[in-house]
C-alpha atoms as a PDB file:
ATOM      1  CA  UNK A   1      13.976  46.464  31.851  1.00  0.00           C
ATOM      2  CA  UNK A   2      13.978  43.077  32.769  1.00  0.00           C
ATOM      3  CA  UNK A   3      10.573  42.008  31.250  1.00  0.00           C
ATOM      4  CA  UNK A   4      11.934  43.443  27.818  1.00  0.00           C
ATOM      5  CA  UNK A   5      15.242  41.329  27.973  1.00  0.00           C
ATOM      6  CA  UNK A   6      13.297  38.338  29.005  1.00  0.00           C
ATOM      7  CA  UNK A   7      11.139  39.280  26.005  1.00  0.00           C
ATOM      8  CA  UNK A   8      13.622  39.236  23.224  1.00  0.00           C
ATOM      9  CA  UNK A   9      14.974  36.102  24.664  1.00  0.00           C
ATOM     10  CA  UNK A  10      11.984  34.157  24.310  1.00  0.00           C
ATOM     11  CA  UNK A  11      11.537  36.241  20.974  1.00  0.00           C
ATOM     12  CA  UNK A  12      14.668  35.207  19.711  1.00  0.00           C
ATOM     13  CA  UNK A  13      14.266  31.108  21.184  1.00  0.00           C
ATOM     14  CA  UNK A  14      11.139  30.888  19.152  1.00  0.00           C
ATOM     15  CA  UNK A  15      12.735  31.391  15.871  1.00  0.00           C
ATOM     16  CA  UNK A  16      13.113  28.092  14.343  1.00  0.00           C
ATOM     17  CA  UNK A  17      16.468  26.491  13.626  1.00  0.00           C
ATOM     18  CA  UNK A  18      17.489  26.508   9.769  1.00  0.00           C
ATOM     19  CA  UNK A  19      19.583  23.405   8.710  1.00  0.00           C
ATOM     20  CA  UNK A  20      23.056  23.792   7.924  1.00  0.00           C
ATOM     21  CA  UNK A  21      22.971  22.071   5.227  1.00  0.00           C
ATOM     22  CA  UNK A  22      19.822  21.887   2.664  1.00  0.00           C
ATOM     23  CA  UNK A  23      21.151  19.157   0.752  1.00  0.00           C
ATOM     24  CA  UNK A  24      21.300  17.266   3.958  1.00  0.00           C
ATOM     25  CA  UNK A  25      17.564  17.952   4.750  1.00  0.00           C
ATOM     26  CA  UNK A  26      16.664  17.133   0.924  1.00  0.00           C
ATOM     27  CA  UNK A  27      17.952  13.880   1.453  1.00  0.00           C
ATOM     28  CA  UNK A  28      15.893  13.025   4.696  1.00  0.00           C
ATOM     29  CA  UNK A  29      12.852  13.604   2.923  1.00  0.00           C
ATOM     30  CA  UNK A  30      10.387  10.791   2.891  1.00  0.00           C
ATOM     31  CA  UNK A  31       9.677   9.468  -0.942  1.00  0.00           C
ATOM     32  CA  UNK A  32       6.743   6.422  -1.063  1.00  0.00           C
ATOM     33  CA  UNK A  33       6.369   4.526  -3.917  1.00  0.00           C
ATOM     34  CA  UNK A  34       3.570   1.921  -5.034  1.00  0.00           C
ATOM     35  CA  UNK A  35       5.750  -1.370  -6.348  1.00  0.00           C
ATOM     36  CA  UNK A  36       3.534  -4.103  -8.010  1.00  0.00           C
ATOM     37  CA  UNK A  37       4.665  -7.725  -6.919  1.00  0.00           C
ATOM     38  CA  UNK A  38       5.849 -10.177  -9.420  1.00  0.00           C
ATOM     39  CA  UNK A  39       3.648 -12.261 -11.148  1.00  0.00           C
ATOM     40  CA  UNK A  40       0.339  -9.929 -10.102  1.00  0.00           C
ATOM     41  CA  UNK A  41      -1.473  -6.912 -11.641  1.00  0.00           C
ATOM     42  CA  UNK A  42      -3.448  -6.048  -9.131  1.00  0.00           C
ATOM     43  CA  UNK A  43      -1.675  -5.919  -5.360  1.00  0.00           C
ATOM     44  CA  UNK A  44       0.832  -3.658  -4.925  1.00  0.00           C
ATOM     45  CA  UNK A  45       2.932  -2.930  -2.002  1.00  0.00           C
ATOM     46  CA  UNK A  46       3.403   0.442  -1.131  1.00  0.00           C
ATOM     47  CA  UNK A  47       7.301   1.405   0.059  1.00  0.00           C
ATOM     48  CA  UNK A  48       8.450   4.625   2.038  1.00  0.00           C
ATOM     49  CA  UNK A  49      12.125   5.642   2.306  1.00  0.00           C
ATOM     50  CA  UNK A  50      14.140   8.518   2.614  1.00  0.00           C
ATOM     51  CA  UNK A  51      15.956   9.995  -0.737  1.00  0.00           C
ATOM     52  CA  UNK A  52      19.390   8.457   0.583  1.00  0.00           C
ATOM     53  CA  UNK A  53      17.818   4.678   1.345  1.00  0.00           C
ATOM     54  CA  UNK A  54      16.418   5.045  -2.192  1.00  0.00           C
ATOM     55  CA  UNK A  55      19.809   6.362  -3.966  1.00  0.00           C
ATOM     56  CA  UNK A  56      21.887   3.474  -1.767  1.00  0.00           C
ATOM     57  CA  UNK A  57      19.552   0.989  -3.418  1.00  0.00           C
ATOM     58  CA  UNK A  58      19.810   2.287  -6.820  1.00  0.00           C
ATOM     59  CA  UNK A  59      24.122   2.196  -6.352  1.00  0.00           C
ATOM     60  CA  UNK A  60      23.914  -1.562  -4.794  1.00  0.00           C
ATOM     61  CA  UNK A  61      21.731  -2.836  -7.675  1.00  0.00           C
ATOM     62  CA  UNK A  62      23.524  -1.233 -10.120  1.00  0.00           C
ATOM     63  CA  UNK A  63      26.818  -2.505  -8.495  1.00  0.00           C
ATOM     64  CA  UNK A  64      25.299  -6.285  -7.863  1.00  0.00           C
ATOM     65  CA  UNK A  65      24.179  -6.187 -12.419  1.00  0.00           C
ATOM     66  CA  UNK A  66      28.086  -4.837 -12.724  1.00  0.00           C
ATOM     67  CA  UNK A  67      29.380  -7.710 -11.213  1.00  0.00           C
ATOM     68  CA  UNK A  68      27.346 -10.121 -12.378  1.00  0.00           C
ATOM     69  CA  UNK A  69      28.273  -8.910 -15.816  1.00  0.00           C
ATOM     70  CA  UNK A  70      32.261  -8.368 -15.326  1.00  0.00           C
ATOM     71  CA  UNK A  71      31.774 -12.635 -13.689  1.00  0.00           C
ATOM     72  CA  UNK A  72      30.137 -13.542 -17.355  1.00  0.00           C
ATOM     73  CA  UNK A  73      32.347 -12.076 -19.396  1.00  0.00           C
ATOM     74  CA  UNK A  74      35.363 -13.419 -17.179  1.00  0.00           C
ATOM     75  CA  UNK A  75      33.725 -16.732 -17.191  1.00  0.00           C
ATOM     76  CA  UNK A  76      34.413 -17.368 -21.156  1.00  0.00           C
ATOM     77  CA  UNK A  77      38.431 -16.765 -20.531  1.00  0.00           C
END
């Protein structure tokens, strides 16, 4: 009796662990990209980040080119 307890417990220990939330685990995912450096056709650097480092870089550029603009247009008052 014990052996088969001890059995299902291992059984049921060895089932892996689902995340709670997939979009979560989407976002963890590891995306590498080949950039080319400025002024070169040939070297290229290659950069690996998760999906959220590369979405908080996308919202901080396009925040830095919204202020610049709103400053230029501001600037001719």
């Amino acid at each position: 009796m014990s052996l088969t307890m001890l059995a299902l417990l291992l059984g049921s220990a060895a089932a892996p662990v689902q995340e709670a939330d997939p979009k979560a685990a989407a976002k963890e995912k590891i995306v590498c990209v080949d950039q080319g450096e400025t002024g070169s056709r040939l070297n290229k650097k290659r950069v690996c980040q998760t999906v959220s480092q590369w979405e908080q870089q996308r919202k901080d550029a396009r925040d830095m080119l919204d202020r610049a603009h709103r400053s230029q247009t501001n600037a001719g008052d």
